[in-house]
PDB file of N, CA and C in Angstrom:
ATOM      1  N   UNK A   1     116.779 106.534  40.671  1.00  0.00           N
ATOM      2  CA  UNK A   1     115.547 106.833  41.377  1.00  0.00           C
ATOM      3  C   UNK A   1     115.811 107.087  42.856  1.00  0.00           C
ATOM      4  N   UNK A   2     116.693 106.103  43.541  1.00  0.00           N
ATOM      5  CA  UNK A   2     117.310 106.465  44.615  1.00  0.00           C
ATOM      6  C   UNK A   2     117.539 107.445  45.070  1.00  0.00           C
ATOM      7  N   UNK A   3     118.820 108.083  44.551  1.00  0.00           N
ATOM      8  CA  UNK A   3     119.342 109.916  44.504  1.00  0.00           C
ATOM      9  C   UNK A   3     118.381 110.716  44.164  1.00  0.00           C
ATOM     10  N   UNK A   4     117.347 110.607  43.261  1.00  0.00           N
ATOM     11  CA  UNK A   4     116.234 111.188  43.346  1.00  0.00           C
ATOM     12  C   UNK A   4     115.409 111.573  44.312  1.00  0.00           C
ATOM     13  N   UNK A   5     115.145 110.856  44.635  1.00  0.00           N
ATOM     14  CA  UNK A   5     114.483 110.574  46.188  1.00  0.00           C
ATOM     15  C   UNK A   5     114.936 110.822  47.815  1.00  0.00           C
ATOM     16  N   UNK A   6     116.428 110.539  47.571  1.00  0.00           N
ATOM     17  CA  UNK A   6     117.075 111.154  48.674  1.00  0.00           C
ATOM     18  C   UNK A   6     117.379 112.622  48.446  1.00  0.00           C
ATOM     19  N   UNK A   7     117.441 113.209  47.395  1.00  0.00           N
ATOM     20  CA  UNK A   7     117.656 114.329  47.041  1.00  0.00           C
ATOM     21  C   UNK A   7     116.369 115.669  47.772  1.00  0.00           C
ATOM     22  N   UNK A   8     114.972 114.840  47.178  1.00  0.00           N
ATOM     23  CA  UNK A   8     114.015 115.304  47.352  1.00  0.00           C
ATOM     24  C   UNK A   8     113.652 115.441  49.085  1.00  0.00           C
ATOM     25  N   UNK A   9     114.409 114.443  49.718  1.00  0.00           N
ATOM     26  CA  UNK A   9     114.289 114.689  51.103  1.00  0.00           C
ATOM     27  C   UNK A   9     115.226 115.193  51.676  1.00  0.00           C
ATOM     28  N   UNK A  10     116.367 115.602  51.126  1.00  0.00           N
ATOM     29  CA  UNK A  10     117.100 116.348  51.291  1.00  0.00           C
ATOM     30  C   UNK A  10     116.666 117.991  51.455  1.00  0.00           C
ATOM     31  N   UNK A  11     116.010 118.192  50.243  1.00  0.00           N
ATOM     32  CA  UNK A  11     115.668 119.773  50.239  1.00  0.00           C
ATOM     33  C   UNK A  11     114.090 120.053  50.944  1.00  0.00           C
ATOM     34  N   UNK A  12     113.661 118.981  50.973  1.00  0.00           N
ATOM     35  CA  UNK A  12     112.792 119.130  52.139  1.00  0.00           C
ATOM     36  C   UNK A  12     112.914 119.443  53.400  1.00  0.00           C
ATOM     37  N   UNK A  13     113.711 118.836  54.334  1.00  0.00           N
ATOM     38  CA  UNK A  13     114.497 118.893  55.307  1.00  0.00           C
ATOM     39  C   UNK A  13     115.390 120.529  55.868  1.00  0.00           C
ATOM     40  N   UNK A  14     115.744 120.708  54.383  1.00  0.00           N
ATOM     41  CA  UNK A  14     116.278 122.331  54.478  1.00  0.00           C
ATOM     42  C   UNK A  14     115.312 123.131  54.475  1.00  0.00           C
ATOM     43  N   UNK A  15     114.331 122.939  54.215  1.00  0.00           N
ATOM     44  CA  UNK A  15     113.169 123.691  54.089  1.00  0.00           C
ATOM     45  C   UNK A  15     112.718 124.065  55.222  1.00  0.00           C
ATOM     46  N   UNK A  16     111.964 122.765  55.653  1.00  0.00           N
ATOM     47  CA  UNK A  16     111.465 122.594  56.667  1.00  0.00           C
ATOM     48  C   UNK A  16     112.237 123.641  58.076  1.00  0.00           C
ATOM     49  N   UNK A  17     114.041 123.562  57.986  1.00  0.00           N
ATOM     50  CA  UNK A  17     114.588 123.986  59.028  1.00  0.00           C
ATOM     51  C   UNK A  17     114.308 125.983  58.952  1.00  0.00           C
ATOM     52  N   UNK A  18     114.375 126.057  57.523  1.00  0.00           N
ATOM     53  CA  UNK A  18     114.686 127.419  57.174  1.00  0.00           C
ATOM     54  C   UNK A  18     113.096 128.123  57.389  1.00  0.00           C
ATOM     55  N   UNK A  19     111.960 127.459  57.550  1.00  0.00           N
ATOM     56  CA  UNK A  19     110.548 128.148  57.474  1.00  0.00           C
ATOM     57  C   UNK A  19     110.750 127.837  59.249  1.00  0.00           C
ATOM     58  N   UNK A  20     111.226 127.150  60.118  1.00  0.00           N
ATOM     59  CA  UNK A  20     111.179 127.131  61.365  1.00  0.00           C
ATOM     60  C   UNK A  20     112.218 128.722  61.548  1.00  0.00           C
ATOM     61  N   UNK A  21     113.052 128.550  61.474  1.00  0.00           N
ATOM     62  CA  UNK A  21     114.146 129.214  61.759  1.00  0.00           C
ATOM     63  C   UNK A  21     113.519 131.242  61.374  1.00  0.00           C
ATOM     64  N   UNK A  22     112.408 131.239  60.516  1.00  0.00           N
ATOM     65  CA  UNK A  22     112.322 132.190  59.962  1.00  0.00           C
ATOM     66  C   UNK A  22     110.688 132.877  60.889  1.00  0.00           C
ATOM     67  N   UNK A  23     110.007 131.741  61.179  1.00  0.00           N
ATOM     68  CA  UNK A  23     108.760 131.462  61.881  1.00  0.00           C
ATOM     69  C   UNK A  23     109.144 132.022  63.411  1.00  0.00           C
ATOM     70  N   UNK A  24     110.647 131.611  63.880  1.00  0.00           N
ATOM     71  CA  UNK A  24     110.940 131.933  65.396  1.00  0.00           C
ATOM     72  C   UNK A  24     111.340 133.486  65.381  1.00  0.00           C
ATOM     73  N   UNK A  25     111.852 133.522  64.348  1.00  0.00           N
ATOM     74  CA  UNK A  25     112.080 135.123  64.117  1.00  0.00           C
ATOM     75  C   UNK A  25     111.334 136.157  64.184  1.00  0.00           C
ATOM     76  N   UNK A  26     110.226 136.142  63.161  1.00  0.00           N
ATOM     77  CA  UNK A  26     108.614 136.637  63.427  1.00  0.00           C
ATOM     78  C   UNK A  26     107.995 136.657  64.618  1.00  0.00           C
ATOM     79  N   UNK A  27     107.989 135.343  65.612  1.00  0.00           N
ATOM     80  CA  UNK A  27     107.508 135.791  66.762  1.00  0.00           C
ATOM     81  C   UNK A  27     108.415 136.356  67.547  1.00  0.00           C
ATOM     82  N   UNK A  28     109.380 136.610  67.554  1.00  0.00           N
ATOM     83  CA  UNK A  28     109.997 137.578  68.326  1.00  0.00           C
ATOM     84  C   UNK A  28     110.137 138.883  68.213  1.00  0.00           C
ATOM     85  N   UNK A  29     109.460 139.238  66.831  1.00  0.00           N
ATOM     86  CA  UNK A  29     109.778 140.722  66.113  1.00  0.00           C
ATOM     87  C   UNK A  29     108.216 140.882  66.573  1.00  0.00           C
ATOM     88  N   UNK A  30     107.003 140.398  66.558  1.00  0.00           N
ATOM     89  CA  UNK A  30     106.061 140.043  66.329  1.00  0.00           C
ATOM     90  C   UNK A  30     105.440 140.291  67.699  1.00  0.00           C
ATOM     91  N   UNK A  31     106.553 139.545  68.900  1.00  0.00           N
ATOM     92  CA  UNK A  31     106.175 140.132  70.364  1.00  0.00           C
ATOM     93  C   UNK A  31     106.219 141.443  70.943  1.00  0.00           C
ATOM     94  N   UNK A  32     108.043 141.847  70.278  1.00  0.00           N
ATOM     95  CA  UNK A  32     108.209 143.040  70.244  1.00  0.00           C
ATOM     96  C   UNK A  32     107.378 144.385  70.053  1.00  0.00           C
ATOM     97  N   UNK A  33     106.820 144.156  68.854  1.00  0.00           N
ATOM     98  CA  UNK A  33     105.847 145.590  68.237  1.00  0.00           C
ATOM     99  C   UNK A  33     104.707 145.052  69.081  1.00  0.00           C
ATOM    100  N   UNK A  34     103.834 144.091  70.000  1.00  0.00           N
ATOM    101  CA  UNK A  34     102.711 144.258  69.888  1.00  0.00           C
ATOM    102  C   UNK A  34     103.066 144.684  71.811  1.00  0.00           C
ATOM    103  N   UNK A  35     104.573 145.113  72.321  1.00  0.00           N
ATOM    104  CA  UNK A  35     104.765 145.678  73.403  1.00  0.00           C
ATOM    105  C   UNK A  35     105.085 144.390  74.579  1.00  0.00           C
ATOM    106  N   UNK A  36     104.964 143.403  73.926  1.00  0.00           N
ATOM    107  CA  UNK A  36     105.184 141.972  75.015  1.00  0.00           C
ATOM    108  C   UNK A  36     106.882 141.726  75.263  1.00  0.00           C
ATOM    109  N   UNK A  37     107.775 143.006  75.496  1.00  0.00           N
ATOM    110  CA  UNK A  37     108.661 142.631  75.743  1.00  0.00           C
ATOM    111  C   UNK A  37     108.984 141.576  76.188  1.00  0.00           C
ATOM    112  N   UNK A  38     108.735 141.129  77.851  1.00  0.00           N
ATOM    113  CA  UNK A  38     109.316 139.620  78.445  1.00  0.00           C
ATOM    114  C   UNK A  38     109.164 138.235  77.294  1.00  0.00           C
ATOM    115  N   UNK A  39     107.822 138.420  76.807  1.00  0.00           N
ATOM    116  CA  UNK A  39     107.609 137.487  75.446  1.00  0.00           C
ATOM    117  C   UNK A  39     108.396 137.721  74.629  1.00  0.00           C
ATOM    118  N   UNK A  40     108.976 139.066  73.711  1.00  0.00           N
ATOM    119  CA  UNK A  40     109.795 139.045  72.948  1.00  0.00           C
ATOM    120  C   UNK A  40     111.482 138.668  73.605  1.00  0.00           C
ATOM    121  N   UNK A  41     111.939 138.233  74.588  1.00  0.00           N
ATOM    122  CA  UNK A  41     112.975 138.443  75.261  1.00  0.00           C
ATOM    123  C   UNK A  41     112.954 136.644  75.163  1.00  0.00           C
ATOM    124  N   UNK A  42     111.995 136.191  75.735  1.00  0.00           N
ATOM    125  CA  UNK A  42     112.242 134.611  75.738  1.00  0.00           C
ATOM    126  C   UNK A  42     111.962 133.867  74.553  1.00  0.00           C
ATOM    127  N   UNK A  43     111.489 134.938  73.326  1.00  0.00           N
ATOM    128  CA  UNK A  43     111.411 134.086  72.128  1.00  0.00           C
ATOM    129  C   UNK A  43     112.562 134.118  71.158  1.00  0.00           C
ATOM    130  N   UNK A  44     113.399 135.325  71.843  1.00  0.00           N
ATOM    131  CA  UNK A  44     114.974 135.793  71.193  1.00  0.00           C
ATOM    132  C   UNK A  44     115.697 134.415  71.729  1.00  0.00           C
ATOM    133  N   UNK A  45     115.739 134.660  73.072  1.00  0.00           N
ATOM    134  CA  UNK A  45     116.512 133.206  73.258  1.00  0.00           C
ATOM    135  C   UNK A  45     115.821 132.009  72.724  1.00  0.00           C
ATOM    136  N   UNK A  46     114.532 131.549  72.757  1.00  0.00           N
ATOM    137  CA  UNK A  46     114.650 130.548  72.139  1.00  0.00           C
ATOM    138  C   UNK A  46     115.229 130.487  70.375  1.00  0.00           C
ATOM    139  N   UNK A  47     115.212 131.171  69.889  1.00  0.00           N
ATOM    140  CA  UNK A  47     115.453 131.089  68.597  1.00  0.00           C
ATOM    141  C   UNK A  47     116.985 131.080  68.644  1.00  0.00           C
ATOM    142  N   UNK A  48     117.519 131.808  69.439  1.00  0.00           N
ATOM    143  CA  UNK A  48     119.245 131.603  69.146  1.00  0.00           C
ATOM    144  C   UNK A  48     119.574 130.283  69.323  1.00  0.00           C
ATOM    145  N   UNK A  49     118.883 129.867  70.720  1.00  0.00           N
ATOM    146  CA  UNK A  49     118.976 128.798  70.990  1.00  0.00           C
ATOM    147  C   UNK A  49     119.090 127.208  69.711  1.00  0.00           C
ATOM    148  N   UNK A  50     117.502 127.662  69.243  1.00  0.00           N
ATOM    149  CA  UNK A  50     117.289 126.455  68.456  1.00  0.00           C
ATOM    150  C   UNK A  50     117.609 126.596  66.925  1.00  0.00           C
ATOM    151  N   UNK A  51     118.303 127.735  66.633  1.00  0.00           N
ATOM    152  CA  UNK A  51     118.327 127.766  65.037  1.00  0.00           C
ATOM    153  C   UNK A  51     119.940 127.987  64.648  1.00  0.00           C
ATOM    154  N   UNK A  52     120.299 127.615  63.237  1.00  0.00           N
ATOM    155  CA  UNK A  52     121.270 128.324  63.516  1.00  0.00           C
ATOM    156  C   UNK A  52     121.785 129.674  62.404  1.00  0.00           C
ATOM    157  N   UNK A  53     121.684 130.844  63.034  1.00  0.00           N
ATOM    158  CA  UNK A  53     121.622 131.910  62.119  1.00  0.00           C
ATOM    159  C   UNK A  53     123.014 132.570  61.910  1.00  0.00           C
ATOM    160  N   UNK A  54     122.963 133.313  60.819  1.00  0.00           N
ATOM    161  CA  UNK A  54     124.167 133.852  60.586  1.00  0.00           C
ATOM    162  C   UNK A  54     124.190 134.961  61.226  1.00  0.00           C
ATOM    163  N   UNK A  55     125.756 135.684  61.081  1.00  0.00           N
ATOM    164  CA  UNK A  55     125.822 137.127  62.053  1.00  0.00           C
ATOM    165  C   UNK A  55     125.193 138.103  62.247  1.00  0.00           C
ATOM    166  N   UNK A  56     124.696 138.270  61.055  1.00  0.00           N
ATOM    167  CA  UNK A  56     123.592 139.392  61.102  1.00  0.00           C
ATOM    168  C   UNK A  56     121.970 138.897  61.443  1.00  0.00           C
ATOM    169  N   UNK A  57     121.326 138.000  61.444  1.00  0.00           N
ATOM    170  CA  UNK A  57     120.320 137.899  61.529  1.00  0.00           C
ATOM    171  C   UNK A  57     120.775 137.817  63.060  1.00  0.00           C
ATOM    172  N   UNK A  58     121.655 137.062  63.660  1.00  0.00           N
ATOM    173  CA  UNK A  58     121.674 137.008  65.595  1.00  0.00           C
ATOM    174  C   UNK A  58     121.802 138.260  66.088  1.00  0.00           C
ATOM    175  N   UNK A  59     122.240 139.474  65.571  1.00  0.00           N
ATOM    176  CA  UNK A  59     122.756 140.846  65.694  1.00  0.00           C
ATOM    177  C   UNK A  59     121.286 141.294  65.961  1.00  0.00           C
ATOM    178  N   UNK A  60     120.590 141.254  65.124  1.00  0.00           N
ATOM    179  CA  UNK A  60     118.998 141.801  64.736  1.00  0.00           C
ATOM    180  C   UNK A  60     118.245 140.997  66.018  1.00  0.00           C
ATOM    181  N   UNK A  61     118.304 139.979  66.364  1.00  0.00           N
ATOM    182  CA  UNK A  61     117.390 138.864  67.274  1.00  0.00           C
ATOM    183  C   UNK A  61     117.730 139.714  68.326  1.00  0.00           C
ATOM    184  N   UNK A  62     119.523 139.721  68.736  1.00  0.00           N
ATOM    185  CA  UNK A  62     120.137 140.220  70.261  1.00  0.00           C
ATOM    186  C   UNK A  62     119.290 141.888  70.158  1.00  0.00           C
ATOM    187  N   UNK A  63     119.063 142.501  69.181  1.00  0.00           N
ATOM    188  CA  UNK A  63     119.073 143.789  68.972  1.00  0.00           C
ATOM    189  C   UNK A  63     117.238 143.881  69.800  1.00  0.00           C
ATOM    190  N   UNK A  64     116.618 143.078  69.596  1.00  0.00           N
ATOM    191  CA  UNK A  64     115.530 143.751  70.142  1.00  0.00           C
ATOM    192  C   UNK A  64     115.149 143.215  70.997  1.00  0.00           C
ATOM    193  N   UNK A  65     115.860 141.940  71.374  1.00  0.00           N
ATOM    194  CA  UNK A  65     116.191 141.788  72.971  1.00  0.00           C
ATOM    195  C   UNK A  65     116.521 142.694  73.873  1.00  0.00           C
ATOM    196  N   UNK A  66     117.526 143.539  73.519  1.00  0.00           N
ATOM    197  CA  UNK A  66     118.243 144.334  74.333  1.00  0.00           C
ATOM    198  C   UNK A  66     116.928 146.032  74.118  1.00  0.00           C
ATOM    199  N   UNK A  67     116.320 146.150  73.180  1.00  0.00           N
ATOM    200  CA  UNK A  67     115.555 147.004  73.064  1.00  0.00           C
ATOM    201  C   UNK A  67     113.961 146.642  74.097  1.00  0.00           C
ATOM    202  N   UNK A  68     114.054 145.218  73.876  1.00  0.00           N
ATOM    203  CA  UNK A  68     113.187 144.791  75.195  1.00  0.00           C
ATOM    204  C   UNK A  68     113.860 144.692  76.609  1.00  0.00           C
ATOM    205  N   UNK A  69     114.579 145.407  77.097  1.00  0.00           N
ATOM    206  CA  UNK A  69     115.526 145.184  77.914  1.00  0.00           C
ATOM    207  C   UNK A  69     115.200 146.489  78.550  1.00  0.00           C
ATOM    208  N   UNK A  70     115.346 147.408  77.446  1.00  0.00           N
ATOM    209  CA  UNK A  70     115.503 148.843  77.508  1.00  0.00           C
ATOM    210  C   UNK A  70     113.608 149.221  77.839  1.00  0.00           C
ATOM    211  N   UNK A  71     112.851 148.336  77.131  1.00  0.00           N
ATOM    212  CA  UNK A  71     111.510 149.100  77.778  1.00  0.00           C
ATOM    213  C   UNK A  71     111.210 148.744  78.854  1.00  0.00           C
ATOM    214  N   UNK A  72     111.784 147.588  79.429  1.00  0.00           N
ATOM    215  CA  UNK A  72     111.216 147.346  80.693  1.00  0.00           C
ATOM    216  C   UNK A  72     112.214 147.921  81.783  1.00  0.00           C
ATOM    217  N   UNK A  73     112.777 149.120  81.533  1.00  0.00           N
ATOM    218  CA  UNK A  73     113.748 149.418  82.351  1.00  0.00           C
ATOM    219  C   UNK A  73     115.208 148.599  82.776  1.00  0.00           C
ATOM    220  N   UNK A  74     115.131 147.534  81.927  1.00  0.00           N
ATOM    221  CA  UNK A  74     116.397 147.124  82.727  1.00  0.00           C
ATOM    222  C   UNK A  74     118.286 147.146  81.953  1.00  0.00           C
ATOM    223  N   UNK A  75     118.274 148.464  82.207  1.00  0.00           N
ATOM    224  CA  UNK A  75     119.112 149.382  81.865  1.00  0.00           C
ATOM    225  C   UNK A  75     120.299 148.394  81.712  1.00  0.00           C
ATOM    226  N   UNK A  76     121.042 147.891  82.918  1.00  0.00           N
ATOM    227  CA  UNK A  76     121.862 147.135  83.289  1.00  0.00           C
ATOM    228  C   UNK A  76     121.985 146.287  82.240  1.00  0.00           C
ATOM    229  N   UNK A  77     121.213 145.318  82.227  1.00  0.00           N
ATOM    230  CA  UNK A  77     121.048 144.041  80.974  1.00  0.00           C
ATOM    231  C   UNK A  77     121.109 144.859  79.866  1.00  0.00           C
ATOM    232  N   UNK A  78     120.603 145.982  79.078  1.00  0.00           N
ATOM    233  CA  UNK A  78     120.089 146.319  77.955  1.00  0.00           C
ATOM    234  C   UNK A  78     121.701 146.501  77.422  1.00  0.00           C
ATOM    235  N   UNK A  79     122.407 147.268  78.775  1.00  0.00           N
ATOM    236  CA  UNK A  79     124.375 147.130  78.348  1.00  0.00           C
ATOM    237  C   UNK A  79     124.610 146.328  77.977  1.00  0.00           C
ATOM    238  N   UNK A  80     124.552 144.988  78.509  1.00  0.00           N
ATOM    239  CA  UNK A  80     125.230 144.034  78.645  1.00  0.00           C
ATOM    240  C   UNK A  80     124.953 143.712  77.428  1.00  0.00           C
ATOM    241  N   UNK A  81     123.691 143.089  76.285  1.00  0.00           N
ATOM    242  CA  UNK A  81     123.375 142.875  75.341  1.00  0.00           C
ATOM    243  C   UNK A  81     124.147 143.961  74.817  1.00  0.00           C
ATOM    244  N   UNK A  82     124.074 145.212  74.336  1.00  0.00           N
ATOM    245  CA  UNK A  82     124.418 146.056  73.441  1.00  0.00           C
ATOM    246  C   UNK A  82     126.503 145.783  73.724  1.00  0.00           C
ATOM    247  N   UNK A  83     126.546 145.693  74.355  1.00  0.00           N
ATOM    248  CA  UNK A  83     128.435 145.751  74.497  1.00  0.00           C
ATOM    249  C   UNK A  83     128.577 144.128  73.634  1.00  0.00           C
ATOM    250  N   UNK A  84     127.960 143.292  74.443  1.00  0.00           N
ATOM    251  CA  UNK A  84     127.816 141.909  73.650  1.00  0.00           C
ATOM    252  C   UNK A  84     127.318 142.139  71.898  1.00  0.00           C
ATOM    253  N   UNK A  85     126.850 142.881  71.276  1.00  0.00           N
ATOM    254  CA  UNK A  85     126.446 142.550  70.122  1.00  0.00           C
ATOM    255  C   UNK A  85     127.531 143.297  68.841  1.00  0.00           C
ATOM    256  N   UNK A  86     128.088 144.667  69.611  1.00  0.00           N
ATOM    257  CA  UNK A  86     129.457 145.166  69.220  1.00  0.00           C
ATOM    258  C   UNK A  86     130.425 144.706  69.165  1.00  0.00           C
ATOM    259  N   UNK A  87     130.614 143.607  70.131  1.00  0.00           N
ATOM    260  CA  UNK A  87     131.553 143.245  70.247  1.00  0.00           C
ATOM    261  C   UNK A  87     131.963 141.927  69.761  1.00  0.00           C
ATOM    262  N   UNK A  88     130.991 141.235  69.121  1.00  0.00           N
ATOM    263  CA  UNK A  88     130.895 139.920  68.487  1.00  0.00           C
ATOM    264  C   UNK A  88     130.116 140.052  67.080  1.00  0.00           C
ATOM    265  N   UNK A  89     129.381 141.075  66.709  1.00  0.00           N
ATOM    266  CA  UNK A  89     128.810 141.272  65.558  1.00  0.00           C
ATOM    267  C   UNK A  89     129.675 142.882  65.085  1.00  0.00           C
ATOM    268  N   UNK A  90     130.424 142.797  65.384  1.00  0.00           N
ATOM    269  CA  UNK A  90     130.514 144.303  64.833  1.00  0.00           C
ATOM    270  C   UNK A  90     130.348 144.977  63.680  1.00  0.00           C
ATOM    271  N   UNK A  91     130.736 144.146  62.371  1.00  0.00           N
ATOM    272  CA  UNK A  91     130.293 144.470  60.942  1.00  0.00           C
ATOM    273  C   UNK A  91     128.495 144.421  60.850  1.00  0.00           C
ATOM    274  N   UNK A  92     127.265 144.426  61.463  1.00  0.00           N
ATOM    275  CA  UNK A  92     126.427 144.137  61.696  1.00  0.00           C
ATOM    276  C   UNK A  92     125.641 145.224  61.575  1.00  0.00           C
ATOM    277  N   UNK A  93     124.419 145.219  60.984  1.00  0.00           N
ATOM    278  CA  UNK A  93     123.492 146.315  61.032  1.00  0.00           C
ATOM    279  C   UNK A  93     122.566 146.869  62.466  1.00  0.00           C
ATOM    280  N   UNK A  94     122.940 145.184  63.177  1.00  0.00           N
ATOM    281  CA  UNK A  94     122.368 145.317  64.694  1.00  0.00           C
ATOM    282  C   UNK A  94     123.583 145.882  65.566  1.00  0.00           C
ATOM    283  N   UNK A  95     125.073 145.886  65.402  1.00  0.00           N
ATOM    284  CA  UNK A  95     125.878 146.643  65.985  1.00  0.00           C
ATOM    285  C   UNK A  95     125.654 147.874  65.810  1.00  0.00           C
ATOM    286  N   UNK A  96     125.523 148.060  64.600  1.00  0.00           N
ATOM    287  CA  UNK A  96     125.463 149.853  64.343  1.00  0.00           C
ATOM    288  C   UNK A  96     124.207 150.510  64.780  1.00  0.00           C
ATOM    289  N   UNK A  97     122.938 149.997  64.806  1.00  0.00           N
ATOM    290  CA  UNK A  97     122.101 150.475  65.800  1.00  0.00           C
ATOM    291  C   UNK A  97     122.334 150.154  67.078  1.00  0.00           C
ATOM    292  N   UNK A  98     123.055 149.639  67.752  1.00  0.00           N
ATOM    293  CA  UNK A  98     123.082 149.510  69.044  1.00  0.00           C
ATOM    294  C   UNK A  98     124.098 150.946  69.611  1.00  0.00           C
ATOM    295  N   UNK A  99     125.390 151.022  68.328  1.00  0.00           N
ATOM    296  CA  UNK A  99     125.896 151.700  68.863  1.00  0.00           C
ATOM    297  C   UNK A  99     125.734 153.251  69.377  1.00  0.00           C
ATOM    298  N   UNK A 100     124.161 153.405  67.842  1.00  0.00           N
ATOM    299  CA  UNK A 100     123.457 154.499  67.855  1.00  0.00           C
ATOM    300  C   UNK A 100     122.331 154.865  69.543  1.00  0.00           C
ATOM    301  N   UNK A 101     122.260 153.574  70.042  1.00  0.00           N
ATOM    302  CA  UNK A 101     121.793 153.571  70.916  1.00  0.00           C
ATOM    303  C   UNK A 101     122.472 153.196  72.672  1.00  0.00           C
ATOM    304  N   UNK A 102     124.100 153.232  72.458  1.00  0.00           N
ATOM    305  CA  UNK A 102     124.368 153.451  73.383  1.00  0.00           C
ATOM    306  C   UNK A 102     124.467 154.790  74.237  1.00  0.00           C
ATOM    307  N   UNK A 103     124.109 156.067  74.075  1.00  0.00           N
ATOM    308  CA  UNK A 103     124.072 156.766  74.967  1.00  0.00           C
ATOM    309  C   UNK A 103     122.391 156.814  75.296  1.00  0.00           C
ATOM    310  N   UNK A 104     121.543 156.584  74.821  1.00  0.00           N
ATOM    311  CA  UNK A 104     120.177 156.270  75.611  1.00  0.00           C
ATOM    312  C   UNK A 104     119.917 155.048  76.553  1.00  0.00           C
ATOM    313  N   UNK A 105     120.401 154.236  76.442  1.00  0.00           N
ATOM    314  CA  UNK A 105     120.505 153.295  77.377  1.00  0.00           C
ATOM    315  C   UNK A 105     121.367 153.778  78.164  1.00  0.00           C
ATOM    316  N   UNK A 106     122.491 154.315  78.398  1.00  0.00           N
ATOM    317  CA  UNK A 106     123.184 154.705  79.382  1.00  0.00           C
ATOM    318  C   UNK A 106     122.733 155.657  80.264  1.00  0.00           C
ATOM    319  N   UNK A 107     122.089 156.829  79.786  1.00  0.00           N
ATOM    320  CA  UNK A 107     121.204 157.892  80.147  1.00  0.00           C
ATOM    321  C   UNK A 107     119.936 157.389  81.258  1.00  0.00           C
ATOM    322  N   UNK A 108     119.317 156.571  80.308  1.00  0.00           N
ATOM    323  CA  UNK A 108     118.207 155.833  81.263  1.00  0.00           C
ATOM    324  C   UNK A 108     118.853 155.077  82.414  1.00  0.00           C
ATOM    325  N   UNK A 109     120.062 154.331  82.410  1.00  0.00           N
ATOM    326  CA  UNK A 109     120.657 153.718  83.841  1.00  0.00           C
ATOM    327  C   UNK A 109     121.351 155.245  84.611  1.00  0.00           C
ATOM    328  N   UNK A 110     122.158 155.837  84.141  1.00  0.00           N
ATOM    329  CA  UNK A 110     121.689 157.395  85.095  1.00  0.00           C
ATOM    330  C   UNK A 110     120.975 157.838  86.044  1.00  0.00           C
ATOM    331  N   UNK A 111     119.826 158.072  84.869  1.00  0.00           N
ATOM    332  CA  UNK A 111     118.518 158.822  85.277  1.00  0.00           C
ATOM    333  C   UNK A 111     117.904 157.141  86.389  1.00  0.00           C
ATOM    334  N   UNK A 112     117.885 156.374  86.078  1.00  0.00           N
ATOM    335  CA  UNK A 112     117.402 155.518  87.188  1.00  0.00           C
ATOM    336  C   UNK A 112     117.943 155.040  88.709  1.00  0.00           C
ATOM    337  N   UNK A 113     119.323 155.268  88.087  1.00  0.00           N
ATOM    338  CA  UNK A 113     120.569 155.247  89.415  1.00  0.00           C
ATOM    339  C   UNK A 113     120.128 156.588  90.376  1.00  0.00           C
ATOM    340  N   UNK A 114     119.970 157.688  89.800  1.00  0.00           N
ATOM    341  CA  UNK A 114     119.775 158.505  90.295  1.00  0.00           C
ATOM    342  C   UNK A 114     117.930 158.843  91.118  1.00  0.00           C
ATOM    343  N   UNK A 115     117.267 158.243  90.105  1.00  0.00           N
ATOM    344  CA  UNK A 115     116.055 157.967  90.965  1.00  0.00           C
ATOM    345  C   UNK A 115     116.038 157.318  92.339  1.00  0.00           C
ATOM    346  N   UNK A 116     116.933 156.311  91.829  1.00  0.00           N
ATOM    347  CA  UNK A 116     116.777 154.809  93.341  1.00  0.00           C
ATOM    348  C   UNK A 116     117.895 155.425  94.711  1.00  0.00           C
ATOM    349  N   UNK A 117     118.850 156.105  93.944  1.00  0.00           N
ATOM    350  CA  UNK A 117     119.881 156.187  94.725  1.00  0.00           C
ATOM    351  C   UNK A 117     120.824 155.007  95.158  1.00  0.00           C
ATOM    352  N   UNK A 118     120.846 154.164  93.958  1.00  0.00           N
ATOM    353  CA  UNK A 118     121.801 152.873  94.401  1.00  0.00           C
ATOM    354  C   UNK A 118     122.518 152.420  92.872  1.00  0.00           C
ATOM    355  N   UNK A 119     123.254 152.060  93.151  1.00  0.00           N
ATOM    356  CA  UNK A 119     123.570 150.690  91.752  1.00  0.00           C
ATOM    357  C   UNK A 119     123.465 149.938  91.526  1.00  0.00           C
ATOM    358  N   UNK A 120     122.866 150.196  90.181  1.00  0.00           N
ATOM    359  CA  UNK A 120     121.776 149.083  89.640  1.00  0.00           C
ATOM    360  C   UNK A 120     122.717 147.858  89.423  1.00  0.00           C
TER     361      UNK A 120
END
């Protein structure tokens, strides 16, 4: 009855972590589409932060971080994420869109370097 019982709170417990872990995800995809980049940006980190996901789901989290990066103009960072997610996720479905998206992010720090006249 024991092992029974510890069992049962056992898979509770996994549960519990995996509907959190899946819940932080949503609001970050969730901030994203409704245009709340800075919101979707601090709910990416919190979730890396507090969960712990495998390569591809962190690939996907970093991925629209860095796509929230990219709408709010900040070209600079949006690199830094995208070189970071190639370079540590590379078998990744979020590498391979990033990589699809490294010459638009680069373009936009360009075209903005060239607006300001400085480096960003």
């Amino acid at each position: 009855m024991k092992k029974l019982l510890l069992f049962i709170i056992c898979i509770s417990i996994l549960s519990c972590s995996s509907m959190m872990k899946n819940a932080r995800s949503r609001l970050t995809f969730d901030a994203y589409n409704r245009g709340n980049y800075n919101e979707a940006i601090n709910r990416a980190n919190q979730a890396l932060s507090r969960s712990d996901y495998n390569d591809e789901e962190k690939a996907n989290l970093l991925f629209v971080k860095m796509e929230s990066y990219t709408q709010l103009g900040k070209y600079v960072t949006a690199l830094g994420v995208i070189t970071y997610i190639i370079e540590k996720f590379p078998d990744t479905e979020g590498a391979h869109k990033s990589k699809a998206l490294l010459a638009t992010v680069t373009n936009g720090l360009k075209k903005q370097r060239d607006e300001t006249g400085t480096d960003l």
